[in-house]
C-alpha atoms as a PDB file:
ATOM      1  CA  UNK A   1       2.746 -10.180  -6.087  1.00  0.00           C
ATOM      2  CA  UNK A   2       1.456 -13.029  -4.130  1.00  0.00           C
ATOM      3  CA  UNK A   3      -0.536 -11.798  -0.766  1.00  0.00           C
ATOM      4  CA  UNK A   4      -0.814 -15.205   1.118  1.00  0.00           C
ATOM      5  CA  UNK A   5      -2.930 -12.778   4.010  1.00  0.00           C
ATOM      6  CA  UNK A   6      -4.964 -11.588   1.364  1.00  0.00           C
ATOM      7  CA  UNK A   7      -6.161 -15.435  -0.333  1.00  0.00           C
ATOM      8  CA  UNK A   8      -6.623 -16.360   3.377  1.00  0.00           C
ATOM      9  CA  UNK A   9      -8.795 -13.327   4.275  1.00  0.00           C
ATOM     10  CA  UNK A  10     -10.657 -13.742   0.584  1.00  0.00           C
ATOM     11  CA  UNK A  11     -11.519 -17.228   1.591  1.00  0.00           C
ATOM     12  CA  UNK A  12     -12.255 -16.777   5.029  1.00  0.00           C
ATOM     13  CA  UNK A  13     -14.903 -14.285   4.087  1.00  0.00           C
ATOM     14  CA  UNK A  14     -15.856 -16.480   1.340  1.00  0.00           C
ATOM     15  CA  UNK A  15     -16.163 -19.986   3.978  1.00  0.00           C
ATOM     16  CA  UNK A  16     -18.362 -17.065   6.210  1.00  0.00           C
ATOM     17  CA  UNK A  17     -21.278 -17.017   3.536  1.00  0.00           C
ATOM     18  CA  UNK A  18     -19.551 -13.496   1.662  1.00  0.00           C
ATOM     19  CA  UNK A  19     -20.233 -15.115  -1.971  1.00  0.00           C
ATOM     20  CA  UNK A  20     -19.601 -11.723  -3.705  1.00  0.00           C
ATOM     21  CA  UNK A  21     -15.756 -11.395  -2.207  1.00  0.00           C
ATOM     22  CA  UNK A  22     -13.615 -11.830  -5.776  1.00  0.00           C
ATOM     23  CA  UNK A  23      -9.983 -10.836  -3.356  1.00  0.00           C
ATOM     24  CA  UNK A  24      -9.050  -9.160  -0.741  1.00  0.00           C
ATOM     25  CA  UNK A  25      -5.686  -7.663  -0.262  1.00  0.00           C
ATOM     26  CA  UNK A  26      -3.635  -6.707   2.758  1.00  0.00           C
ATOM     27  CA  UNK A  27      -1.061  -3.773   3.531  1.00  0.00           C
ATOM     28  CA  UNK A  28       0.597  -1.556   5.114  1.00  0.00           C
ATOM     29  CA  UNK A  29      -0.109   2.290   4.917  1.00  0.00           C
ATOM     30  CA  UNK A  30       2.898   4.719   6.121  1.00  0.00           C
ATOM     31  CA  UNK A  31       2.110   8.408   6.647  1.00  0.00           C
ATOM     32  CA  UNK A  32       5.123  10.846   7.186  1.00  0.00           C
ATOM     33  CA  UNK A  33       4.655  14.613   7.508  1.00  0.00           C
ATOM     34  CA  UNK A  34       6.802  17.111   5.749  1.00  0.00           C
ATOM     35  CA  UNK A  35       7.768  20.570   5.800  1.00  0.00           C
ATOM     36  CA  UNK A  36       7.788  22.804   2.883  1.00  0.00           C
ATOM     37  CA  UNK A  37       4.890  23.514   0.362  1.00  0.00           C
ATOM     38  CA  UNK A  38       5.885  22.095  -2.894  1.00  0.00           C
ATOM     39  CA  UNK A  39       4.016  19.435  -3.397  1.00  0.00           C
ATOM     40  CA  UNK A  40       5.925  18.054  -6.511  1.00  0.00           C
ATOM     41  CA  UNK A  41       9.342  18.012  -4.894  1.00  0.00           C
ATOM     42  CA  UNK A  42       7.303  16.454  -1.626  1.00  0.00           C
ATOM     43  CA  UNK A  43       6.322  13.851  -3.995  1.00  0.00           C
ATOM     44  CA  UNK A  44       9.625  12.957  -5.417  1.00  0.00           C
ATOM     45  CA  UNK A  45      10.911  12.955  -2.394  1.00  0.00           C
ATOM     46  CA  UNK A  46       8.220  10.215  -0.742  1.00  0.00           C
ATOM     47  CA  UNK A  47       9.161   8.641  -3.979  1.00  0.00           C
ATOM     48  CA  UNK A  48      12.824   8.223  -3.239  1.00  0.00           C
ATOM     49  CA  UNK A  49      12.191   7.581   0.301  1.00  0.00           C
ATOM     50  CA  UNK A  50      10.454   4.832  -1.064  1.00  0.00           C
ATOM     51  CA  UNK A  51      12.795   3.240  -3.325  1.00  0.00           C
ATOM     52  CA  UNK A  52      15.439   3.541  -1.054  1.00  0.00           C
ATOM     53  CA  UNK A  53      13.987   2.293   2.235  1.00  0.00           C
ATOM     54  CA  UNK A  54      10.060   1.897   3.041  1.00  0.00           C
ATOM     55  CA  UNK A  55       8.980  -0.222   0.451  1.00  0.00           C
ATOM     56  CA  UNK A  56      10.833  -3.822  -1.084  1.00  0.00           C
ATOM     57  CA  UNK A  57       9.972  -3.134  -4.743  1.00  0.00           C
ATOM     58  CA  UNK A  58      10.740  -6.662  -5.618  1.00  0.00           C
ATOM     59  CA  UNK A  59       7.793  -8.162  -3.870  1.00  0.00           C
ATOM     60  CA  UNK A  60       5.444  -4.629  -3.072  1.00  0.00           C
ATOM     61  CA  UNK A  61       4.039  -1.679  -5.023  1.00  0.00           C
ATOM     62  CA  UNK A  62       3.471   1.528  -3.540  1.00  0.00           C
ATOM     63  CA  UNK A  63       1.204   4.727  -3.977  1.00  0.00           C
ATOM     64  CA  UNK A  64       2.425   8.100  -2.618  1.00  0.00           C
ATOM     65  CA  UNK A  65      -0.512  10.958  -1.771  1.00  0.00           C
ATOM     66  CA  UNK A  66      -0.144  14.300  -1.150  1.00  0.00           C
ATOM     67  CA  UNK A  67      -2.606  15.918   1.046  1.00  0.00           C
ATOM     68  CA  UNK A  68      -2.834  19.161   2.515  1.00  0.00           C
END
């Protein structure tokens, strides 16, 4: 996927003397809070929320965590 923020913060930090910056990559993070304590079906559930609406998986990847 191409992150055109990402190149421009990579070389921006690279024009402000940061020689060791190889890429940089922005994002978004989305947190939602569930109900419920099984974390498997609160995982395929994130997952399908996922698919279906918070995240365009022709251009972005996505990582679900469970915490808690």
């Amino acid at each position: 996927m191409l992150d055109v923020q990402g190149k421009a913060v990579a070389g921006a930090l690279k024009d402000l003397g940061f020689g060791g910056v190889q890429d940089a990559r922005v994002g978004k993070r989305i947190e939602i809070e569930l109900e419920g304590t099984d974390r498997a079906a609160a995982e395929a559930q994130v997952k399908e929320m996922c698919e279906k609406l918070l995240a365009n998986t022709v251009i972005e990847s996505y990582r679900v965590e469970i915490t808690g």
